[in-house]
N, C-alpha and C. Protein backbone atom coordinates (compact mmCIF):
# COMPACT_ATOMS: atom_id res chain seq x y z
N UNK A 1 101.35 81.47 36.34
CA UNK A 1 101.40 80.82 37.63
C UNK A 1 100.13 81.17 38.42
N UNK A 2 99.23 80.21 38.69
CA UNK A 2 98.29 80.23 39.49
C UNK A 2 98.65 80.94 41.15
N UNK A 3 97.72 81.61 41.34
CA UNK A 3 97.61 81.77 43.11
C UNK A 3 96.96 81.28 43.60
N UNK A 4 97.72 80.46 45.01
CA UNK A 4 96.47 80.05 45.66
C UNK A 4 96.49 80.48 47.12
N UNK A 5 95.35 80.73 47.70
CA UNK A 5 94.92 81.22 48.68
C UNK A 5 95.50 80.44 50.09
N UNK A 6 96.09 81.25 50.85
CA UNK A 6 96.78 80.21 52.06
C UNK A 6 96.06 79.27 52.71
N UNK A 7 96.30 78.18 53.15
CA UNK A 7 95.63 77.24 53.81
C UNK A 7 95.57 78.06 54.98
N UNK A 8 94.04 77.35 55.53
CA UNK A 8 93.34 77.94 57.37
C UNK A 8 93.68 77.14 57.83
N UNK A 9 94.70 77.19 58.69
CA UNK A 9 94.53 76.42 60.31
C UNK A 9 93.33 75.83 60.78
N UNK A 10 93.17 74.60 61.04
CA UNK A 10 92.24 74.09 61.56
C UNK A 10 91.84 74.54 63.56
N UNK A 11 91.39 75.42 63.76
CA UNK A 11 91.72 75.84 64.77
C UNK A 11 90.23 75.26 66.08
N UNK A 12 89.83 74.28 65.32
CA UNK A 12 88.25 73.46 66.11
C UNK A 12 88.43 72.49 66.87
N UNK A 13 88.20 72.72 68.40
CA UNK A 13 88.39 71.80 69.40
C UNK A 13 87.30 70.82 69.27
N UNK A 14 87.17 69.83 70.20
CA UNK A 14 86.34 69.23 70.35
C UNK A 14 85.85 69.62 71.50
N UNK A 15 84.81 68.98 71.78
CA UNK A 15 83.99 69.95 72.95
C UNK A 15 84.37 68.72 74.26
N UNK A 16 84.66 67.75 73.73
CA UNK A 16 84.72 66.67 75.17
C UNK A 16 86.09 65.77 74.33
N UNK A 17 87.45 65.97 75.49
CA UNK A 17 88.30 65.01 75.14
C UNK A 17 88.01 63.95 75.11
N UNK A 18 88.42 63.06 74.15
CA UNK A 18 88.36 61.65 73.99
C UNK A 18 88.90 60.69 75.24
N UNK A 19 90.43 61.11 75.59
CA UNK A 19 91.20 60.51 76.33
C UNK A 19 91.88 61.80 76.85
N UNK A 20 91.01 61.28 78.27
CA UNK A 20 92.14 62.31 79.46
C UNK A 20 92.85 61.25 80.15
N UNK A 21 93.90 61.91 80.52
CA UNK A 21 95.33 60.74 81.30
C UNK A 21 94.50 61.23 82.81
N UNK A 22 94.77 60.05 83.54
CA UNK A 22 94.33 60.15 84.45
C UNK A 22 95.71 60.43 85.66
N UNK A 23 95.29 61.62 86.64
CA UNK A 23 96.39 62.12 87.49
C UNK A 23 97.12 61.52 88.00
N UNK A 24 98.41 60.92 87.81
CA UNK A 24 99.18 60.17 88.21
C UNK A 24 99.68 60.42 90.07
N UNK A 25 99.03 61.62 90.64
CA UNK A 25 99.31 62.04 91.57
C UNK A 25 98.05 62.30 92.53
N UNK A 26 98.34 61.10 93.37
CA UNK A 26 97.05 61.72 94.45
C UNK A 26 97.33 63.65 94.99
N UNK A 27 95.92 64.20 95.33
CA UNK A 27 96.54 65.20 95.81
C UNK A 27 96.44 65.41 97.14
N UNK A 28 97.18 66.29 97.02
CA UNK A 28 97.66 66.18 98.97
C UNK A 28 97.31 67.19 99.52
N UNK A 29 96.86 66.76 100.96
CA UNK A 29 96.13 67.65 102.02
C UNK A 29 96.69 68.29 102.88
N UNK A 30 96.12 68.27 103.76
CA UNK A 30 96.66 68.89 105.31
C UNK A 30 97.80 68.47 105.50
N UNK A 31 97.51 66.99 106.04
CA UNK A 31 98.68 66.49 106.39
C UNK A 31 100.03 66.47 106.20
N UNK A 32 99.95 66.64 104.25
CA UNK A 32 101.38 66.81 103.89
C UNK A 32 101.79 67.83 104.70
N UNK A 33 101.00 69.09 104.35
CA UNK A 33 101.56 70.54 104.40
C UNK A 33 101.65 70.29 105.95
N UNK A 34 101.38 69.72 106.68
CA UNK A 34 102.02 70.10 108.19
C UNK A 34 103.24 69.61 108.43
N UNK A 35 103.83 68.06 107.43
CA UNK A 35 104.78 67.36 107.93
C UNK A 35 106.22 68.08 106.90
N UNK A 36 106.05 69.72 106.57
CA UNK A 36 107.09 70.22 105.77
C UNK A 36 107.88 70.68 107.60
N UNK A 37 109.19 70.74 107.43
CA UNK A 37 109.92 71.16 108.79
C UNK A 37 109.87 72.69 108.99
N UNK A 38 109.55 73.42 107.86
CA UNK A 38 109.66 75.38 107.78
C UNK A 38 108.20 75.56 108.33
N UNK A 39 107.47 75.08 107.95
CA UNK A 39 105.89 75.04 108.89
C UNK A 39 105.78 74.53 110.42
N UNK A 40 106.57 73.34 110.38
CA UNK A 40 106.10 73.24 112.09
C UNK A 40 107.44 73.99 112.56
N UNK A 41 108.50 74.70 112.00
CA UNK A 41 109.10 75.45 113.50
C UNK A 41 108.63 76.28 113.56
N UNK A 42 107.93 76.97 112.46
CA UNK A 42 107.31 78.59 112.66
C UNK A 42 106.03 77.80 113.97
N UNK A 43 105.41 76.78 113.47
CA UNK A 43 103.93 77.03 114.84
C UNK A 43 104.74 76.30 115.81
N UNK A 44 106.08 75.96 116.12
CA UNK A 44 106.74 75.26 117.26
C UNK A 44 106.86 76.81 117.98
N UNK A 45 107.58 77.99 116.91
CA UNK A 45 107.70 79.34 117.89
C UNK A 45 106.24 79.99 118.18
N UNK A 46 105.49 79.83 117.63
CA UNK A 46 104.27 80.91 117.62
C UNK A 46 103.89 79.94 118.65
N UNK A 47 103.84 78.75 118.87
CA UNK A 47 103.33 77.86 120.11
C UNK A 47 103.99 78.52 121.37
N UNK A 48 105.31 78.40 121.34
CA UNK A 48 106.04 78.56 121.81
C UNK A 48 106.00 80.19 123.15
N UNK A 49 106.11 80.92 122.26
CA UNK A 49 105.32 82.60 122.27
C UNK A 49 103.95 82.40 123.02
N UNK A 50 103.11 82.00 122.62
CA UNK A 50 102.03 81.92 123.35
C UNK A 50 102.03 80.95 124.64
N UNK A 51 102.52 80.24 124.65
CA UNK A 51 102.87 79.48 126.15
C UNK A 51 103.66 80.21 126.75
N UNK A 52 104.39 80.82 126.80
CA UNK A 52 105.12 81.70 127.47
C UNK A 52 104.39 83.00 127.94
N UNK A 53 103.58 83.48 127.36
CA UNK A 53 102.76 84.59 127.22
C UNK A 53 101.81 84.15 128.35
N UNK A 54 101.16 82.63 128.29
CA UNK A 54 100.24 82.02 128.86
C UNK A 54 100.74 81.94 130.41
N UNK A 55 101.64 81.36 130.56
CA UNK A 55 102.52 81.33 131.81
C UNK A 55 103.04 82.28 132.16
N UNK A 56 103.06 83.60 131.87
CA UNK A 56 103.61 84.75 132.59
C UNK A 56 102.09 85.22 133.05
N UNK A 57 101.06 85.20 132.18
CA UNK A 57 99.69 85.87 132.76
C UNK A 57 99.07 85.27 133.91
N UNK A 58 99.69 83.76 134.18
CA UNK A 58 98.80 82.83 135.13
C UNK A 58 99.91 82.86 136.62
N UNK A 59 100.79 82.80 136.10
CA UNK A 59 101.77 82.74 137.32
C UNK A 59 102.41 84.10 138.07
N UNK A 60 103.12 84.78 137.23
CA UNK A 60 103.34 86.45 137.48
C UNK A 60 102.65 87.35 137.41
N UNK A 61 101.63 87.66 137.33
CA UNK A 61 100.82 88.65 137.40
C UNK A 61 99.89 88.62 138.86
């Protein structure tokens, strides 16, 4: 019975894909990320906080 030596994995990319899929998804900016609701109540309070802060230094003091 003959031996034969295991086959090598062909393990050689190409250096430039042929066919890339093109991103089915614009990507998204600012805008999205402001119109999430857990983002604008946090800067609705931190707004919030600081107007208050603002109006105690201008009026009561």
């Amino acid at each position: 019975m003959p031996h034969h030596p295991p086959e090598m994995l062909d393990t050689s990319r190409d250096p430039v894909p042929t066919s890339t899929p093109a991103p089915t998804e614009e990507p998204r900016g600012c805008l999205f990320a402001l119109s999430q609701p857990p983002l604008m109540i946090f800067l609705a309070v931190i707004g919030g906080l600081l107007l208050m802060a603002a109006v105690h230094d201008l009026f009561l003091l």
